[in-house]
C-alpha atoms as a PDB file:
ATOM      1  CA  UNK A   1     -27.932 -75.298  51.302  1.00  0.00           C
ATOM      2  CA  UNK A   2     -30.555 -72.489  50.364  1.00  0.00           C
ATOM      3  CA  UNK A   3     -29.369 -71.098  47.466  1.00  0.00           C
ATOM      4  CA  UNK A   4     -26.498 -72.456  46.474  1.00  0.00           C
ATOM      5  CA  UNK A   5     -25.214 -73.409  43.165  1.00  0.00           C
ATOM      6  CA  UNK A   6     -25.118 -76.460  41.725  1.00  0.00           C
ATOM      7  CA  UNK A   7     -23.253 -77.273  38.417  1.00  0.00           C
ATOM      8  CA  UNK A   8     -22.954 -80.286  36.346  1.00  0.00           C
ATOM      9  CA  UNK A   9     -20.810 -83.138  36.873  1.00  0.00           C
ATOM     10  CA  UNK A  10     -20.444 -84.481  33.482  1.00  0.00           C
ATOM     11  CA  UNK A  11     -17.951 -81.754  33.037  1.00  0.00           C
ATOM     12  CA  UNK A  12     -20.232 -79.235  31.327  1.00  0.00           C
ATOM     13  CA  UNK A  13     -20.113 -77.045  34.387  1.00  0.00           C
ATOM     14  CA  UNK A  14     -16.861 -74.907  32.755  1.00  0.00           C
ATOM     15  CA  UNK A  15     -18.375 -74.377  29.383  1.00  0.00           C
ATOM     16  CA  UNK A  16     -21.695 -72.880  31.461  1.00  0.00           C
ATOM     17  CA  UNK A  17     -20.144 -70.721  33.058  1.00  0.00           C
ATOM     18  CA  UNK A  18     -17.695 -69.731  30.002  1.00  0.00           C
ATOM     19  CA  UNK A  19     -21.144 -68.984  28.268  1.00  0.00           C
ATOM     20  CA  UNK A  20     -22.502 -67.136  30.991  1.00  0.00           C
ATOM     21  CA  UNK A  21     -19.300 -64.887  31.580  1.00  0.00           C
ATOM     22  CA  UNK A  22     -19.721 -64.222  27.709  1.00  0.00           C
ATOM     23  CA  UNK A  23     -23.254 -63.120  28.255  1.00  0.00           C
ATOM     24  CA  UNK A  24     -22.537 -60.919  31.279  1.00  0.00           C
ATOM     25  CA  UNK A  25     -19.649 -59.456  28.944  1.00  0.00           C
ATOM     26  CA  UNK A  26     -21.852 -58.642  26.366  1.00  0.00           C
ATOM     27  CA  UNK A  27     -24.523 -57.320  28.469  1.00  0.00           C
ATOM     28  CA  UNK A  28     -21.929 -54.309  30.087  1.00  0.00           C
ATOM     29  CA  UNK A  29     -21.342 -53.041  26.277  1.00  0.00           C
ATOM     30  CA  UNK A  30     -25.029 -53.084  25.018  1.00  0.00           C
ATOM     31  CA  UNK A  31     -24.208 -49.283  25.179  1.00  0.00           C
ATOM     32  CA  UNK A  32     -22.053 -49.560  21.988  1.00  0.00           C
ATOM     33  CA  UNK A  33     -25.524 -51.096  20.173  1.00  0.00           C
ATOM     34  CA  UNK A  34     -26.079 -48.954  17.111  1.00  0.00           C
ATOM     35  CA  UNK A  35     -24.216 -45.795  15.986  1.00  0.00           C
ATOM     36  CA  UNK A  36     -23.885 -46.149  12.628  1.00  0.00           C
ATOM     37  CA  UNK A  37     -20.452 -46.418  10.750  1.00  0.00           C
ATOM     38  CA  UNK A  38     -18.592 -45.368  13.912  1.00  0.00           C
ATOM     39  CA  UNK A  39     -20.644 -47.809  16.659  1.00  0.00           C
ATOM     40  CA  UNK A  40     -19.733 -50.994  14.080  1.00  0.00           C
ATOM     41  CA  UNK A  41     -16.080 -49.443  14.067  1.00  0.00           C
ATOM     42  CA  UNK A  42     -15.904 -49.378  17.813  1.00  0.00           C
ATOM     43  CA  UNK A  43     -17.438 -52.492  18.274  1.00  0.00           C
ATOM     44  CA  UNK A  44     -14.733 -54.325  16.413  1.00  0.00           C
ATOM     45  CA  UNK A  45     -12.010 -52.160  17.442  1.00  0.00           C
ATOM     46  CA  UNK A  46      -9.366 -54.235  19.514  1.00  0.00           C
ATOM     47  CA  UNK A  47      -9.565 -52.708  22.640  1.00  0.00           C
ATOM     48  CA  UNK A  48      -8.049 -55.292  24.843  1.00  0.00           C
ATOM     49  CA  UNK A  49      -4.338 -53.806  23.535  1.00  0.00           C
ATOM     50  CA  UNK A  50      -5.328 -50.024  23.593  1.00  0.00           C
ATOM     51  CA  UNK A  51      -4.713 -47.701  26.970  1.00  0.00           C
ATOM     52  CA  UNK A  52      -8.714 -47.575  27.769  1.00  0.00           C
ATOM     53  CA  UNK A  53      -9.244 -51.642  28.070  1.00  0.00           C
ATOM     54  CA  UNK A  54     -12.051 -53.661  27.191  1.00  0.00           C
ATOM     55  CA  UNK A  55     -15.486 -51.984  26.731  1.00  0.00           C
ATOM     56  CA  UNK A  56     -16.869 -53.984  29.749  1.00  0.00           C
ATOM     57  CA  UNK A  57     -14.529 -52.367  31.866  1.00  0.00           C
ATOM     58  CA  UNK A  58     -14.870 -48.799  30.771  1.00  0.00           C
ATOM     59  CA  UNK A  59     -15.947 -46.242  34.053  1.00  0.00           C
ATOM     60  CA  UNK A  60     -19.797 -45.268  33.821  1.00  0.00           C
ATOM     61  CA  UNK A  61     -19.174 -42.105  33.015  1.00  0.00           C
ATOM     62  CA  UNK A  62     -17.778 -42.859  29.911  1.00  0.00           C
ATOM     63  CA  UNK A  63     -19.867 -45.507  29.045  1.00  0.00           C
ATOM     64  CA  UNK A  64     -22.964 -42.860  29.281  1.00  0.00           C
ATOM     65  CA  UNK A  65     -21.021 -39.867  27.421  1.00  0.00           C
ATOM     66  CA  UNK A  66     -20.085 -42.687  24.601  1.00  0.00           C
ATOM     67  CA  UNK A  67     -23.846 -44.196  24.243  1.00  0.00           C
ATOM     68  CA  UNK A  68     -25.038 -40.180  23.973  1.00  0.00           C
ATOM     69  CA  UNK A  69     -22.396 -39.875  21.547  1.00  0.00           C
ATOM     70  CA  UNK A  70     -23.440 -42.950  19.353  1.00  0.00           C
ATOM     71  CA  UNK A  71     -26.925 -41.670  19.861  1.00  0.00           C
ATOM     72  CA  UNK A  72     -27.034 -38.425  18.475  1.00  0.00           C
ATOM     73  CA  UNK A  73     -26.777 -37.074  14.853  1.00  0.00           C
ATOM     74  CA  UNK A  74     -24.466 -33.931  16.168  1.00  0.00           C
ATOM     75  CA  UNK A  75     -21.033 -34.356  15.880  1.00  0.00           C
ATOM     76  CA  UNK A  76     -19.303 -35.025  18.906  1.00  0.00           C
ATOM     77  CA  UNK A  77     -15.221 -36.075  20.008  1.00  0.00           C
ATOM     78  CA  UNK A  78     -14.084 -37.566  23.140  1.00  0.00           C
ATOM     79  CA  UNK A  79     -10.418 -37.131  24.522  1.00  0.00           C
ATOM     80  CA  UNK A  80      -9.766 -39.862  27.286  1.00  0.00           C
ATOM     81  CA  UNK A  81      -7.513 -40.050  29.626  1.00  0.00           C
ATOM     82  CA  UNK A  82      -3.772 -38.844  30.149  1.00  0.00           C
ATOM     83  CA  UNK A  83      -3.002 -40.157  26.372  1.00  0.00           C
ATOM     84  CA  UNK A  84      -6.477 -38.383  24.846  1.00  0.00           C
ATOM     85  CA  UNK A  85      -7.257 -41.359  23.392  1.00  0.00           C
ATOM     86  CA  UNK A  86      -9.684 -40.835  20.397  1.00  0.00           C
ATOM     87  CA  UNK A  87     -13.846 -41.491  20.291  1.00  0.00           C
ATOM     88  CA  UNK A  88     -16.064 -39.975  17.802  1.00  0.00           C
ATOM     89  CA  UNK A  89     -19.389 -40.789  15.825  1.00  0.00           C
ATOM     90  CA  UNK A  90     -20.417 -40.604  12.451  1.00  0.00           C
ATOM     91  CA  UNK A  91     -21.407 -36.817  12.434  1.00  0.00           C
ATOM     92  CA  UNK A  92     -18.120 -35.895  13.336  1.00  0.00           C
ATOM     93  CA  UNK A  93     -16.553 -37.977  11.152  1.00  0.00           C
ATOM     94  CA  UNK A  94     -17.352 -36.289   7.914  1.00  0.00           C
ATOM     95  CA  UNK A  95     -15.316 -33.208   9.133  1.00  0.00           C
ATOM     96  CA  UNK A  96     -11.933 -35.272   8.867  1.00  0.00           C
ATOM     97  CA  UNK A  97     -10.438 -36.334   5.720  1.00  0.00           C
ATOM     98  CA  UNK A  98      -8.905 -39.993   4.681  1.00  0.00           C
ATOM     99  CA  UNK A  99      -5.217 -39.016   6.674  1.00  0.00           C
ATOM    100  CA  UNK A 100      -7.523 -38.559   9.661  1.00  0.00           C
ATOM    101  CA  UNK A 101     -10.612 -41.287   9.287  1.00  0.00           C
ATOM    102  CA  UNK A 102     -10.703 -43.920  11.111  1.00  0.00           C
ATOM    103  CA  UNK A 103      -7.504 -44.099  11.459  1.00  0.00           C
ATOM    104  CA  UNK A 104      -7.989 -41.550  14.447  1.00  0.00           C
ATOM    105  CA  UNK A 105     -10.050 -44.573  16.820  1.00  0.00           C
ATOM    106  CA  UNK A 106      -8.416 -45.365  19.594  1.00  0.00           C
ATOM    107  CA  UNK A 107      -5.155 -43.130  18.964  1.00  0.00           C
ATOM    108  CA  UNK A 108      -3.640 -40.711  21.195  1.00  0.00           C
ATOM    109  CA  UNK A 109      -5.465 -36.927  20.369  1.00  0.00           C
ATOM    110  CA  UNK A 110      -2.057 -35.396  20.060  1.00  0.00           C
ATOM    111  CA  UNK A 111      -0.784 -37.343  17.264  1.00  0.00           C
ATOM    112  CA  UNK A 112      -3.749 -37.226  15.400  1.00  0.00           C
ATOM    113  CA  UNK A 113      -4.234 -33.843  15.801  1.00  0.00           C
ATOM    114  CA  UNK A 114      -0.285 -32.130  15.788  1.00  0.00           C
ATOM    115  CA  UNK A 115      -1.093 -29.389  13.493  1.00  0.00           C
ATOM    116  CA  UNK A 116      -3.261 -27.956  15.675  1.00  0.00           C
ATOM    117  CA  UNK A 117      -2.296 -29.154  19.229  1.00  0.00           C
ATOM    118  CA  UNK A 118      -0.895 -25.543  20.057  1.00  0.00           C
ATOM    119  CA  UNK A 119      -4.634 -24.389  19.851  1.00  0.00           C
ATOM    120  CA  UNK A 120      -6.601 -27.094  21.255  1.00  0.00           C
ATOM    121  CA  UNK A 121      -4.008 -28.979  23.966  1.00  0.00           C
ATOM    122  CA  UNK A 122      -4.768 -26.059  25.985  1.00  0.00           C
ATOM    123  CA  UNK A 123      -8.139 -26.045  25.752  1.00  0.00           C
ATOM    124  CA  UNK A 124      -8.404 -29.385  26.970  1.00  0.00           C
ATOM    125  CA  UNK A 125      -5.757 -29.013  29.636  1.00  0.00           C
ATOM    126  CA  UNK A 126      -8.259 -26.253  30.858  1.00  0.00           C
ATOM    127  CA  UNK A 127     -11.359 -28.624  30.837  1.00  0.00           C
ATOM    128  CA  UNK A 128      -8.988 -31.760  32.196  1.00  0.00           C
ATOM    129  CA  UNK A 129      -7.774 -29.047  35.116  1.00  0.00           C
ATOM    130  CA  UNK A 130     -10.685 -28.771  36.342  1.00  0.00           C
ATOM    131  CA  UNK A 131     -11.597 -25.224  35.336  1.00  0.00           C
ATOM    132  CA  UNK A 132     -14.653 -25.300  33.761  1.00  0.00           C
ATOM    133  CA  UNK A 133     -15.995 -25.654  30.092  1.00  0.00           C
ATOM    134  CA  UNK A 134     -14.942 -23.541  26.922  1.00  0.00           C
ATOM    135  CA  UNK A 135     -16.725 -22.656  23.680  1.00  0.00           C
ATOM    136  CA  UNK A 136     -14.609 -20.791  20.950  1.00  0.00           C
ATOM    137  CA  UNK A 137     -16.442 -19.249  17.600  1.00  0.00           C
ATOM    138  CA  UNK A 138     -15.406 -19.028  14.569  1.00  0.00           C
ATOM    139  CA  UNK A 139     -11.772 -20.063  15.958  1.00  0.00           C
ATOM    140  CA  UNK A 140      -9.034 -20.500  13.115  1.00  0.00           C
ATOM    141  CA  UNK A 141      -8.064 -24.071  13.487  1.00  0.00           C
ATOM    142  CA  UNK A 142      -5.887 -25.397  10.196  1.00  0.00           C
ATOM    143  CA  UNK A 143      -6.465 -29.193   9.823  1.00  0.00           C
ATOM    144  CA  UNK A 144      -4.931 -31.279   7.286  1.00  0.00           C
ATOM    145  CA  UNK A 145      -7.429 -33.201   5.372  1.00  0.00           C
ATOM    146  CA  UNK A 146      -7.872 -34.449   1.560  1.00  0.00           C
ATOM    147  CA  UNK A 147      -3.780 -33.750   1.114  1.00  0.00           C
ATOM    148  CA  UNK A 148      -3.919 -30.100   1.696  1.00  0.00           C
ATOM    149  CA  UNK A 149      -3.583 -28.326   5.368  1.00  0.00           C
ATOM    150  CA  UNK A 150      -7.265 -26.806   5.324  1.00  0.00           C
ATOM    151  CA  UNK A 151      -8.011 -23.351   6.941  1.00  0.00           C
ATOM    152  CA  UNK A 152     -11.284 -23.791   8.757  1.00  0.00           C
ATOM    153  CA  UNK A 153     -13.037 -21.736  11.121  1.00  0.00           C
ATOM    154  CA  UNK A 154     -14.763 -23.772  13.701  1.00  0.00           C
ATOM    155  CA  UNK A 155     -17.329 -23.170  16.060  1.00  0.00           C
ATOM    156  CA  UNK A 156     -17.259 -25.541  19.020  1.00  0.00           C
ATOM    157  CA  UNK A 157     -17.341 -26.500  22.794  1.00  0.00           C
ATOM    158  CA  UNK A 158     -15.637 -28.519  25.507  1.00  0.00           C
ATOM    159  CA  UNK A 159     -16.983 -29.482  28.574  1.00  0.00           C
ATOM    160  CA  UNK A 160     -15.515 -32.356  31.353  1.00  0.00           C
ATOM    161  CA  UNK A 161     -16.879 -35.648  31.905  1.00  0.00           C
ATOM    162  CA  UNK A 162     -16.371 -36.078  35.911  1.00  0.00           C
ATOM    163  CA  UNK A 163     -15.583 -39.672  37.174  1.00  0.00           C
ATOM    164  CA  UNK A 164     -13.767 -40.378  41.030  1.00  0.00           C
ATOM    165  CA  UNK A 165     -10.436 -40.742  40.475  1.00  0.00           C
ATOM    166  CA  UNK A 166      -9.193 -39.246  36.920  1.00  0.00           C
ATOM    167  CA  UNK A 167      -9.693 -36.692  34.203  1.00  0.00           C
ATOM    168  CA  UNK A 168     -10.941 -35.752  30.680  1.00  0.00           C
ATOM    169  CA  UNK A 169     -12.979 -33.797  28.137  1.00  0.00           C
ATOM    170  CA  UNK A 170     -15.779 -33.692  25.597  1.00  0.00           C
ATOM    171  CA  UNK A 171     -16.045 -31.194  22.717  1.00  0.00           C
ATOM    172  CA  UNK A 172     -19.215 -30.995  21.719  1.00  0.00           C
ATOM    173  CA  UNK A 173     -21.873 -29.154  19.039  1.00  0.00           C
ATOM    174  CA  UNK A 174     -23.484 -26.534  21.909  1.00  0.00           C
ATOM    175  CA  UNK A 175     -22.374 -24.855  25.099  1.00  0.00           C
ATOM    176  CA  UNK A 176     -22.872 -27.802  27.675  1.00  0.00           C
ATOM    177  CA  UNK A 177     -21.813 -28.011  31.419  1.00  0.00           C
ATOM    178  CA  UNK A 178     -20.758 -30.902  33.045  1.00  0.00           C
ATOM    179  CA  UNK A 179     -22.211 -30.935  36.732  1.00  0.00           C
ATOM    180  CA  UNK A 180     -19.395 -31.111  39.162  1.00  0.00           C
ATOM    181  CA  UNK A 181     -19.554 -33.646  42.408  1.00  0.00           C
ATOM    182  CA  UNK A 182     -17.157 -32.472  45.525  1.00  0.00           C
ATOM    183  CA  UNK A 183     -14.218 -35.033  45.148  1.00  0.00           C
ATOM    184  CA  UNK A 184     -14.516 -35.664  41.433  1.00  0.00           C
ATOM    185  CA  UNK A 185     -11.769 -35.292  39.156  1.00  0.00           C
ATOM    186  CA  UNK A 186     -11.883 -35.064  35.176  1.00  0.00           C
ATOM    187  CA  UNK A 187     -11.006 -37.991  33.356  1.00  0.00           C
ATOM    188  CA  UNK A 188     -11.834 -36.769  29.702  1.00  0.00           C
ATOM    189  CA  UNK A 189     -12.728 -33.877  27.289  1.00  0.00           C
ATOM    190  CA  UNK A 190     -16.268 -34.095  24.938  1.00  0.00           C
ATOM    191  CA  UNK A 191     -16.458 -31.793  22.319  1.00  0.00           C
ATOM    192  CA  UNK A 192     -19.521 -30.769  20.154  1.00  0.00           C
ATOM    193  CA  UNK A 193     -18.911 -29.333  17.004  1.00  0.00           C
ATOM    194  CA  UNK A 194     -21.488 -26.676  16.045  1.00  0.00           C
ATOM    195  CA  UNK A 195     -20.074 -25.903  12.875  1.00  0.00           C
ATOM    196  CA  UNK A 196     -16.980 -25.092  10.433  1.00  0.00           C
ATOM    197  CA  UNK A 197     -16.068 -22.953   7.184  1.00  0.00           C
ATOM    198  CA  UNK A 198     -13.055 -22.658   4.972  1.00  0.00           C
ATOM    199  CA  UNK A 199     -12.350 -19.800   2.770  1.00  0.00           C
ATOM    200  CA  UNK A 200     -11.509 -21.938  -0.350  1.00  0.00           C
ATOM    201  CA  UNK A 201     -15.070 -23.230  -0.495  1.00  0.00           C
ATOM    202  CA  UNK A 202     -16.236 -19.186  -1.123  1.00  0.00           C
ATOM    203  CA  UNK A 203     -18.206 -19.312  -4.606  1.00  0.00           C
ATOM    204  CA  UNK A 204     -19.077 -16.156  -6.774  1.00  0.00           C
ATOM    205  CA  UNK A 205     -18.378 -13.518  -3.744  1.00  0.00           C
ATOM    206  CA  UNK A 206     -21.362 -14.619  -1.446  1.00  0.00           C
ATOM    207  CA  UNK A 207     -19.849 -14.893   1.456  1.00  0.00           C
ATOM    208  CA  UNK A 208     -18.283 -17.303   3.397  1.00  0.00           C
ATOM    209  CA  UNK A 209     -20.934 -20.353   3.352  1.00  0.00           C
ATOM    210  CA  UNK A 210     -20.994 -22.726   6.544  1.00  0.00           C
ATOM    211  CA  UNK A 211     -19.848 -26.075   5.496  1.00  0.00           C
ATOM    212  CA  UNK A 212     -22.549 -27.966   8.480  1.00  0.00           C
ATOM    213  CA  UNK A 213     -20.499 -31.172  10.005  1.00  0.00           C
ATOM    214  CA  UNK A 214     -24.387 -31.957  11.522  1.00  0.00           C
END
């Protein structure tokens, strides 16, 4: 028959199609290729036993927002999901201190971030609701990093990644807006980080000086 597929009969038919699965497998997460630190990190990560699932299977929506992410050198967070599981890239890494990095992959955003969930869970509730994007300047956000709880002014955005059927956000370096389709729901939060100061880094009465996380 036109068409149709014929395998071997010598019993090598299984292991061509195991190696062709494998390929097809690899081929959905060729958007994880690169990205530094971070891309090798998520790479290897076990996904298979975290809430989001194997790479392969990830919505398209995140897959794109992800392979930007990798991409770019501005630093940029994803909260996932209902459990705000945890994405980031190298640029945003260097904000966070040992307690945070990498131990932050892959866990659930209010755990990693309790000191400051009273700020930033509504923020992202916002976003996740459905009501738009935020940016916040020069917003007091204490972080514990390096063994001290840090107080650092951020500057920074969230916006919604849309996919059918579920919810999140992005915080991310600039003001960006997600564009909306009738029926769409938000499955995550991206944020870009524009920048971030702390007073205890003032030197010789100059003024506050930006500590860059881009």
């Amino acid at each position: 028959m036109a068409g149709r597929r014929v395998l071997p009969s010598d019993g090598t038919g299984a292991q061509i199609m195991m190696v062709e699965d494998a390929l097809i497998h690899a081929s959905k997460a060729s958007f994880l290729s690169g990205g530094g630190e971070m891309g090798a990190r998520i790479r290897s990560f076990d996904w298979a036993a975290n809430a989001l699932g194997e790479p392969a299977s990830w919505p398209q929506s995140l897959r794109t927002v992800v392979r930007l992410m990798l991409t770019t050198n501005h630093p940029m967070f994803i909260f996932w999901g209902p459990q705000h599981i945890c994405l980031y890239n190298d640029a945003y890494s260097t904000a966070l201190g040992p307690e945070k990095h990498p131990a932050m992959l892959g866990a659930r955003g209010r755990e990693m971030w309790d000191e400051i969930w009273d700020i930033i869970g509504p923020q992202i509730d916002l976003v996740m609701g459905g009501r738009g994007a935020t940016r916040h300047e020069d917003q007091l956000a204490p972080i514990f990093r390096h063994g001290r709880l840090d107080d650092v002014y951020w500057t920074y955005s969230y916006s919604p990644i849309d996919d059918e059927g579920a919810s999140g956000t992005r915080r991310i370096r600039q003001p960006a807006g997600a564009q909306k389709r009738r029926g769409a729901a938000r499955r995550a939060a991206f944020l870009r980080l524009e920048s971030g100061w702390s007073r205890r880094s003032v030197v010789g009465g100059a003024g506050p000086p930006r500590i860059l996380t881009g």
